[in-house]
N, C-alpha and C. Protein backbone atom coordinates (compact mmCIF):
# COMPACT_ATOMS: atom_id res chain seq x y z
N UNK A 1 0.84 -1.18 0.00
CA UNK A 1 0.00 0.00 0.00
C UNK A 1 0.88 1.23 0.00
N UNK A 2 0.70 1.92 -0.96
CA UNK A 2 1.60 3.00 -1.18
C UNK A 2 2.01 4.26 -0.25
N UNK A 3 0.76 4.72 -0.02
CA UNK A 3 0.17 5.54 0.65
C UNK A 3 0.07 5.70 2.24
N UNK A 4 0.49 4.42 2.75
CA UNK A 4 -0.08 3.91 3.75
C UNK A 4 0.76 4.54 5.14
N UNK A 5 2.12 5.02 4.57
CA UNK A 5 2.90 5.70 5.50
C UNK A 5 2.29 7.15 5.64
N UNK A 6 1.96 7.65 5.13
CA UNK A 6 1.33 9.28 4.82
C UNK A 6 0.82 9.26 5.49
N UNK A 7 -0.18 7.72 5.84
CA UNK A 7 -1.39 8.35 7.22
C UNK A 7 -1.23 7.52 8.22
N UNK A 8 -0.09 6.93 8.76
CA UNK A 8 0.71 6.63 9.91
C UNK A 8 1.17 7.13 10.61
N UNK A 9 1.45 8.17 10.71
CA UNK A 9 2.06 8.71 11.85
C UNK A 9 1.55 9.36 13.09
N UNK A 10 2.10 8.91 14.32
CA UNK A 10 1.75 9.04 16.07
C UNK A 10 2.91 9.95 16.11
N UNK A 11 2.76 10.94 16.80
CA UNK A 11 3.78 12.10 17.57
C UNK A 11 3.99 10.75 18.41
N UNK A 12 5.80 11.64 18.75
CA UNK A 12 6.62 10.34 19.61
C UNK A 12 5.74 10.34 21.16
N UNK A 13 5.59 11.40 21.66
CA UNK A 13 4.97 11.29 22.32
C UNK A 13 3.86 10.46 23.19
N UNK A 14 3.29 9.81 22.09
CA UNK A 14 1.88 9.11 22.01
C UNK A 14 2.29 7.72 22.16
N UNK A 15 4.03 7.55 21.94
CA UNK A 15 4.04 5.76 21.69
C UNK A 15 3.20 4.97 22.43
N UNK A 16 4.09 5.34 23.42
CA UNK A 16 3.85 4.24 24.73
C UNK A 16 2.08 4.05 25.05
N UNK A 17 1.49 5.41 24.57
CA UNK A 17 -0.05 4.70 24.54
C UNK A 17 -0.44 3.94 23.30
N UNK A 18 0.23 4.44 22.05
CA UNK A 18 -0.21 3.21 21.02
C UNK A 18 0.56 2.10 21.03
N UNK A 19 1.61 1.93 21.78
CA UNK A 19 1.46 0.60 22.27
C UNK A 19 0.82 -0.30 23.31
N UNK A 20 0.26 0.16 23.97
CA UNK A 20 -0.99 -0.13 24.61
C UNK A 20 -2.35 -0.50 23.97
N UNK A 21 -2.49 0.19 23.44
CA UNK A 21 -3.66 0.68 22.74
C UNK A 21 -3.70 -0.58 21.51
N UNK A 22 -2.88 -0.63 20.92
CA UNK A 22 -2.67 -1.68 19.68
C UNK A 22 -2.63 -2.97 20.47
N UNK A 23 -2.25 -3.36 21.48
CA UNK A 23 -2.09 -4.84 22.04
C UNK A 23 -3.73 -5.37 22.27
N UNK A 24 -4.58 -3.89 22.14
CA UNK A 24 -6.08 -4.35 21.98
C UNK A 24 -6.89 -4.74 20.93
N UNK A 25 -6.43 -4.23 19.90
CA UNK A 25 -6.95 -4.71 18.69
C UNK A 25 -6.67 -5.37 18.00
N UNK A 26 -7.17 -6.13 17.04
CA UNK A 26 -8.50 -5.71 16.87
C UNK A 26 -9.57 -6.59 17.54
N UNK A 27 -10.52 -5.22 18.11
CA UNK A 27 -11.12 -5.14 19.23
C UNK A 27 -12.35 -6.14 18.60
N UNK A 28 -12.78 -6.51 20.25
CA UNK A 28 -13.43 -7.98 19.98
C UNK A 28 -12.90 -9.53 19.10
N UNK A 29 -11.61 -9.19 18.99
CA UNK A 29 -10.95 -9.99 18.38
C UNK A 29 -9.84 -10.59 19.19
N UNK A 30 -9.54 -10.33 20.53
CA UNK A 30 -8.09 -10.24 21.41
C UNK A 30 -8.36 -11.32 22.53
N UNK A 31 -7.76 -11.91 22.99
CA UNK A 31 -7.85 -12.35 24.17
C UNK A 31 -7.77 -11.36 25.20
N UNK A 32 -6.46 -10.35 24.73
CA UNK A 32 -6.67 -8.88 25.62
C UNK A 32 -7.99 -8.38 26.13
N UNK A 33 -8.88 -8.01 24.50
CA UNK A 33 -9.69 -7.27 25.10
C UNK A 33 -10.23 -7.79 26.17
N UNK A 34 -10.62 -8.92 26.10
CA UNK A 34 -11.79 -9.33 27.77
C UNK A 34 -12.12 -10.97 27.50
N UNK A 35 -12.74 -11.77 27.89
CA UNK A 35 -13.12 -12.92 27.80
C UNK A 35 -14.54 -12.66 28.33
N UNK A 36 -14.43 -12.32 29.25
CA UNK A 36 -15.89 -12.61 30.34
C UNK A 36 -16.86 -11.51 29.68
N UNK A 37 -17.89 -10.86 29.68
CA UNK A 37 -19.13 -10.50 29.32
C UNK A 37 -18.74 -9.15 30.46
N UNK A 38 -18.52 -9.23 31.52
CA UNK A 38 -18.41 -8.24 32.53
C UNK A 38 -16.83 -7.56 32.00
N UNK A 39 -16.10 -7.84 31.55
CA UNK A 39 -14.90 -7.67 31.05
C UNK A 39 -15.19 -6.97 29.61
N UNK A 40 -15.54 -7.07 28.85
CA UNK A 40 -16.17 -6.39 27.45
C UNK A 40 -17.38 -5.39 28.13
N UNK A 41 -17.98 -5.48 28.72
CA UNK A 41 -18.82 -3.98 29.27
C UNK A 41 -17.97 -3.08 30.07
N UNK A 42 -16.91 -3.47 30.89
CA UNK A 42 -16.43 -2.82 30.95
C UNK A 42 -15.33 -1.77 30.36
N UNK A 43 -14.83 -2.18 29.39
CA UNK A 43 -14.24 -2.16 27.82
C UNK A 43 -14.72 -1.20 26.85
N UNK A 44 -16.15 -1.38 27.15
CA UNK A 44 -16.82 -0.34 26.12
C UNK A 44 -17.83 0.36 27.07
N UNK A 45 -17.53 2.12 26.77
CA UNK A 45 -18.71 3.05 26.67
C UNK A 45 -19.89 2.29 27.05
N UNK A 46 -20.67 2.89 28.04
CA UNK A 46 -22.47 2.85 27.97
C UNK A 46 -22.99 3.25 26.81
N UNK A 47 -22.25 4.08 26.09
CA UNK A 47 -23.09 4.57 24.65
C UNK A 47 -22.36 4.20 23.61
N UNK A 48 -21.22 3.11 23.65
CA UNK A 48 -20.24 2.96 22.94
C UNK A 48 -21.59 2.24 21.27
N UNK A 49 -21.18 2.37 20.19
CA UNK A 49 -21.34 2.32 19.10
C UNK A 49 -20.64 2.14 17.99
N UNK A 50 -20.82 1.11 16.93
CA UNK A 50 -19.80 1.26 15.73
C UNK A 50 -20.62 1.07 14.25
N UNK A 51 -19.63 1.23 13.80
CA UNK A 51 -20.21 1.04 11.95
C UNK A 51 -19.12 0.03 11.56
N UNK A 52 -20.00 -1.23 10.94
CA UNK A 52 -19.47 -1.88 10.93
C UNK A 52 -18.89 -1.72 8.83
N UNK A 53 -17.97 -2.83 8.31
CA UNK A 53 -17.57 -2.84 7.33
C UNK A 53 -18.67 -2.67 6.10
N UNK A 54 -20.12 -3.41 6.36
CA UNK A 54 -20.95 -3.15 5.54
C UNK A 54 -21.78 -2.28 6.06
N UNK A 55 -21.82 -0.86 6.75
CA UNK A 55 -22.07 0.40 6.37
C UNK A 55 -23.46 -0.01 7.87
N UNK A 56 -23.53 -0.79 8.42
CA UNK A 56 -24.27 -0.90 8.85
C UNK A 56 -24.28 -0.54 10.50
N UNK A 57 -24.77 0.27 11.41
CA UNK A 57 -24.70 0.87 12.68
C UNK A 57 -25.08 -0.23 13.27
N UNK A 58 -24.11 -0.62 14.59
CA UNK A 58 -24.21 -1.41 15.71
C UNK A 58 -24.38 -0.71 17.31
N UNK A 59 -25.13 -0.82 17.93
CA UNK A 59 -24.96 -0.61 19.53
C UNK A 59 -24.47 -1.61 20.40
N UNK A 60 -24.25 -1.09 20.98
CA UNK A 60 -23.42 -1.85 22.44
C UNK A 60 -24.33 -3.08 22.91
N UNK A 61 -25.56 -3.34 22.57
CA UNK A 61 -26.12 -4.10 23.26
C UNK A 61 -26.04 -5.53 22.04
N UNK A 62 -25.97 -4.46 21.00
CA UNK A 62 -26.23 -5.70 19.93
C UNK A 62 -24.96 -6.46 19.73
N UNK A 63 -24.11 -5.83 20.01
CA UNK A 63 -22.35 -6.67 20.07
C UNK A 63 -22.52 -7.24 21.72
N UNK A 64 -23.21 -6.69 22.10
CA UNK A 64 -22.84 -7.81 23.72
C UNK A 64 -23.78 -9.02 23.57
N UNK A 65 -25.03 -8.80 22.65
CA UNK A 65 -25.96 -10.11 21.95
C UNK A 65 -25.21 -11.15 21.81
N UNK A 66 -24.52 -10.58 20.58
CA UNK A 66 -23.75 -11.02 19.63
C UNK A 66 -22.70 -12.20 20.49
N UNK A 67 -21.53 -11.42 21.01
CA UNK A 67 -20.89 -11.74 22.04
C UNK A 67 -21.40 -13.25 22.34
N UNK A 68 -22.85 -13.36 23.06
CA UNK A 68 -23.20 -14.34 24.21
C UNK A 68 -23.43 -15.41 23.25
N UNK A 69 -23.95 -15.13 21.73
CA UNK A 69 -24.23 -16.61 20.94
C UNK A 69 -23.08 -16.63 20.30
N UNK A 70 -22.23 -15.82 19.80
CA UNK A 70 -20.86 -16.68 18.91
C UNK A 70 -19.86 -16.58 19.66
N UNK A 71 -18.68 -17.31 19.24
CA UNK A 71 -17.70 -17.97 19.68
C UNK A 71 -16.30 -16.81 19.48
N UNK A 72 -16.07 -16.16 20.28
CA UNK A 72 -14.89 -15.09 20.05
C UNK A 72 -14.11 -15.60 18.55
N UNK A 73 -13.99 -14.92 17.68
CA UNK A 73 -12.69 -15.03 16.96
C UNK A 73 -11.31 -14.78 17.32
N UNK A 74 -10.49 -15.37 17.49
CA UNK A 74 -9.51 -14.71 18.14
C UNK A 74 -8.13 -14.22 16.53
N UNK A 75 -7.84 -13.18 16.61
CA UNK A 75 -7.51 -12.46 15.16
C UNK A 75 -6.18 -13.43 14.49
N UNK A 76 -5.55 -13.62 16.07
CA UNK A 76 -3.82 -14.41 15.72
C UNK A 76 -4.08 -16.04 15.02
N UNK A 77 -5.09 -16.43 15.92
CA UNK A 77 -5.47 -18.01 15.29
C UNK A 77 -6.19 -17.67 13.91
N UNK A 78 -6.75 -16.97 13.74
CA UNK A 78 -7.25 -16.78 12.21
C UNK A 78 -6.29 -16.34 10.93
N UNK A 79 -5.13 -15.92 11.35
CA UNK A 79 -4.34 -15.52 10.54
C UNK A 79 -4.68 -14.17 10.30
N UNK A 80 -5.26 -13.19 10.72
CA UNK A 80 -5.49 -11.78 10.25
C UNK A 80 -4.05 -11.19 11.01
N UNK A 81 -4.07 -10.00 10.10
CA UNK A 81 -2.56 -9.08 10.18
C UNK A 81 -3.35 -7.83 10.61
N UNK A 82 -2.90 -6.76 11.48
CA UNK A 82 -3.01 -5.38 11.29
C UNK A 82 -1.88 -4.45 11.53
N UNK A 83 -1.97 -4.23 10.74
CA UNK A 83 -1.01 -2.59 9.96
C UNK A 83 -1.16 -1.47 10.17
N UNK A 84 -0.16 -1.21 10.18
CA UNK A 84 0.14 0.90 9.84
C UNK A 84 -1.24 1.85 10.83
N UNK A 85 -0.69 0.96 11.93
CA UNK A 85 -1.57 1.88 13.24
C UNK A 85 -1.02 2.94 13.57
N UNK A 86 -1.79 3.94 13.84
CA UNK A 86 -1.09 5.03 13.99
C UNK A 86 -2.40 5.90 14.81
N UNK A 87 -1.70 6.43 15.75
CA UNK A 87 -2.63 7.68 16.89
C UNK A 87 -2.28 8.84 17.23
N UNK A 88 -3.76 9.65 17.51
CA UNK A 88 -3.84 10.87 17.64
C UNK A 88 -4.23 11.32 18.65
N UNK A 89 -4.27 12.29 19.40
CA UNK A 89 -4.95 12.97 20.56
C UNK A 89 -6.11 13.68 20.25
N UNK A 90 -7.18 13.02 21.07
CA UNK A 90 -8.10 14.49 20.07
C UNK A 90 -9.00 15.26 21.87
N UNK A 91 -8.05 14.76 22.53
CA UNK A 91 -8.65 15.48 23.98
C UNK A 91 -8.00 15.04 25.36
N UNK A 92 -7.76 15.74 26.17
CA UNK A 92 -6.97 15.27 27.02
C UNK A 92 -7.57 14.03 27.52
N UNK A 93 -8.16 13.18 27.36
CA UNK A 93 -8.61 11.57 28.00
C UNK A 93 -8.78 10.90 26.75
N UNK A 94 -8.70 11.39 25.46
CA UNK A 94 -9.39 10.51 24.29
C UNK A 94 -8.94 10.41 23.15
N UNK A 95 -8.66 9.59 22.64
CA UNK A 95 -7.71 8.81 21.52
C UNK A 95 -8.11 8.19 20.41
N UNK A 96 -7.69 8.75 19.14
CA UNK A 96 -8.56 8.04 17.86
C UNK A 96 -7.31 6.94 17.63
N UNK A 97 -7.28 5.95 17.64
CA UNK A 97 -6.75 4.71 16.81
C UNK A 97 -6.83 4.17 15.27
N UNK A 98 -6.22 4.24 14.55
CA UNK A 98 -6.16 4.08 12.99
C UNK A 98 -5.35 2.80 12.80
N UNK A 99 -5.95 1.84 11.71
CA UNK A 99 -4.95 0.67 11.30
C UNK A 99 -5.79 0.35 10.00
N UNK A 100 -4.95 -0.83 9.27
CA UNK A 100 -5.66 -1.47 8.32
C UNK A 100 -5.90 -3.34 8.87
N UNK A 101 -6.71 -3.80 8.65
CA UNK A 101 -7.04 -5.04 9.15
C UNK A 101 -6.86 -6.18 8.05
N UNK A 102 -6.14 -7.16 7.75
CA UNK A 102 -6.14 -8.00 6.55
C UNK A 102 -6.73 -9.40 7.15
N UNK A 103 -8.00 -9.90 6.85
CA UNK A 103 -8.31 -11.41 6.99
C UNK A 103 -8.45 -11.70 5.82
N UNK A 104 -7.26 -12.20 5.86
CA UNK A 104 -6.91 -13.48 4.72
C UNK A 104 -7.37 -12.73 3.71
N UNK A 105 -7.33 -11.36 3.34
CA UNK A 105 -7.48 -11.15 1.94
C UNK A 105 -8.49 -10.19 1.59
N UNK A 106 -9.22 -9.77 3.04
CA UNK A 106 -10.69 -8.78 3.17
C UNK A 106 -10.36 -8.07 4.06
N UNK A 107 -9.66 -6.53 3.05
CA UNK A 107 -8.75 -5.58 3.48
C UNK A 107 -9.85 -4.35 4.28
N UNK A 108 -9.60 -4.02 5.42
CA UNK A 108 -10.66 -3.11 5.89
C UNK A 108 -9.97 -1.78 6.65
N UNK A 109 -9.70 -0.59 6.96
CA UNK A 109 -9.60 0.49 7.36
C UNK A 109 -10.53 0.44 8.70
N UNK A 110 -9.79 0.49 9.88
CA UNK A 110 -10.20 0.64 11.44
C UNK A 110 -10.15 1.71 11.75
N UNK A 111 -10.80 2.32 12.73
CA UNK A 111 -11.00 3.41 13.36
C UNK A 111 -11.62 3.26 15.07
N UNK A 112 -10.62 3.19 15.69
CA UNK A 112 -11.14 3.16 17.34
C UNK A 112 -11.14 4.51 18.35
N UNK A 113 -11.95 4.83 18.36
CA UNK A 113 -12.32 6.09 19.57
C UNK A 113 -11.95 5.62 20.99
N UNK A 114 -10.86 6.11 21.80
CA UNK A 114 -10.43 5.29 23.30
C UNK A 114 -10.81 6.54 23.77
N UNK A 115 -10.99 5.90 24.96
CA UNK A 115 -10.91 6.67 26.27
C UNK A 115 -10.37 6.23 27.45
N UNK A 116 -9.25 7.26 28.09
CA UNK A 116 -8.93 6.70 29.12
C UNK A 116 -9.59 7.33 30.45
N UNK A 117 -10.53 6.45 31.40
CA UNK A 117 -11.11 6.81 32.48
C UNK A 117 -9.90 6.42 34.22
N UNK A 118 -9.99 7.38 35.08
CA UNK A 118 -9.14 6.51 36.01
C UNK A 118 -8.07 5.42 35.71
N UNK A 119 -6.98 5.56 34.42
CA UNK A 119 -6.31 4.76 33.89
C UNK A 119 -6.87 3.31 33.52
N UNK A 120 -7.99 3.28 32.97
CA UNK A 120 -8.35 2.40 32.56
C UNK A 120 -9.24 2.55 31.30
N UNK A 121 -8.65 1.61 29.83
CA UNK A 121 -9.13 2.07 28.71
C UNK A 121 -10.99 1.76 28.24
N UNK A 122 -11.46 2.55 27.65
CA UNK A 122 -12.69 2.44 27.24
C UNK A 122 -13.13 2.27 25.81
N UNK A 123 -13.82 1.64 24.86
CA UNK A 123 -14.07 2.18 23.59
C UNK A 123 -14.99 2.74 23.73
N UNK A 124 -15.25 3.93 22.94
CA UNK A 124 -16.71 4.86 22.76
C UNK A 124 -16.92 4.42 21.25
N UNK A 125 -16.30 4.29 20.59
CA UNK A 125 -16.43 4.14 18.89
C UNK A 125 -15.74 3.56 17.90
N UNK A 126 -16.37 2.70 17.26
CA UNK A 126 -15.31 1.47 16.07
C UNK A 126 -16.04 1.84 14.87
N UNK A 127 -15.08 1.91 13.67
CA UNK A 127 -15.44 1.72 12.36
C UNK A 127 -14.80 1.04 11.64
N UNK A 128 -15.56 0.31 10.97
CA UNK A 128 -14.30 -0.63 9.66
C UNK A 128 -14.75 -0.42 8.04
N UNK A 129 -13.99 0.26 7.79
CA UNK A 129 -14.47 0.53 6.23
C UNK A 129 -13.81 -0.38 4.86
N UNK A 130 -14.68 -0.96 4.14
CA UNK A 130 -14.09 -1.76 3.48
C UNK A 130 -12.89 -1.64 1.79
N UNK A 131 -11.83 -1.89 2.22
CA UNK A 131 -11.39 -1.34 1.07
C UNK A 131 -11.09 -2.41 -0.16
N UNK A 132 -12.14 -1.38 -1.40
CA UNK A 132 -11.66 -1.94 -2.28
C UNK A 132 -11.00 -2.39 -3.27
N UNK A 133 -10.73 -3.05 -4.35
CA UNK A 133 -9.34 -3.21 -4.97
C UNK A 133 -8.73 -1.95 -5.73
N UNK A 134 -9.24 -1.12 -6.02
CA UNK A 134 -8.79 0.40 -6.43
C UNK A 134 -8.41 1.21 -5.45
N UNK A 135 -8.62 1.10 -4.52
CA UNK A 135 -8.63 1.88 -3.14
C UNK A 135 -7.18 1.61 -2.23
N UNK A 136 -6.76 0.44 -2.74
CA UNK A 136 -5.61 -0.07 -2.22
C UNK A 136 -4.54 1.23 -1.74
N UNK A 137 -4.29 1.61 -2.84
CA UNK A 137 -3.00 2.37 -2.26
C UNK A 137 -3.56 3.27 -1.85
């Protein structure tokens, strides 16, 4: 991906939280993020929300649904890669997260909204946009 350094870059500053921050994603995908049901609510926002790859709006309740009938994917056993993460500050407690996600070949553009409460991280917001074969670079 050609391009892909242009919109990578974290002020040095920021490492040490996007390395944090990245050992979580991709989210709902980690053993990190949580296992337990009480562990993923706590994880995400009361109003936390995402858009998923097919354009379609999710709430918090419908991924904690979700959650209780399927079987975690976990990203490393599936073979998915993510790339060229890179973060920003957009408030003193809150953090946009950027990467590209590759499963096996169904290339998608991430977007995670963090928050850090009492040193402990939150999601408020996920997006995965799907990219297609022109879109590459």
């Amino acid at each position: 991906m050609a391009n892909e350094t242009a919109f990578s870059h974290t002020a040095p500053d920021l490492e040490e939280i996007l390395k944090e921050l990245r050992g979580r994603e991709p989210i709902f995908h980690t053993e990190r993020f949580g296992q337990s049901f009480e562990e993923f609510e706590d994880s995400t926002a009361p109003d936390f929300w995402e858009v998923g790859a097919s354009g379609r709006r999710y709430s918090r309740e419908f991924i904690l649904n979700m959650r209780r009938r399927e079987a975690l994917i976990d990203a490393d056993s599936a073979g998915w890669k993510a790339t060229g993460f890179a973060l920003r500050r957009l408030g003193p407690d809150y953090y946009l997260l950027t990467y590209t996600l590759d499963q096996q070949g169904r290339l998608t553009r991430r977007a995670t909204v963090w928050e850090c409460v009492g040193g402990k991280w939150r999601i408020i917001y996920h997006q995965g946009t799907l990219v297609t074969a022109n879109e590459e670079d």
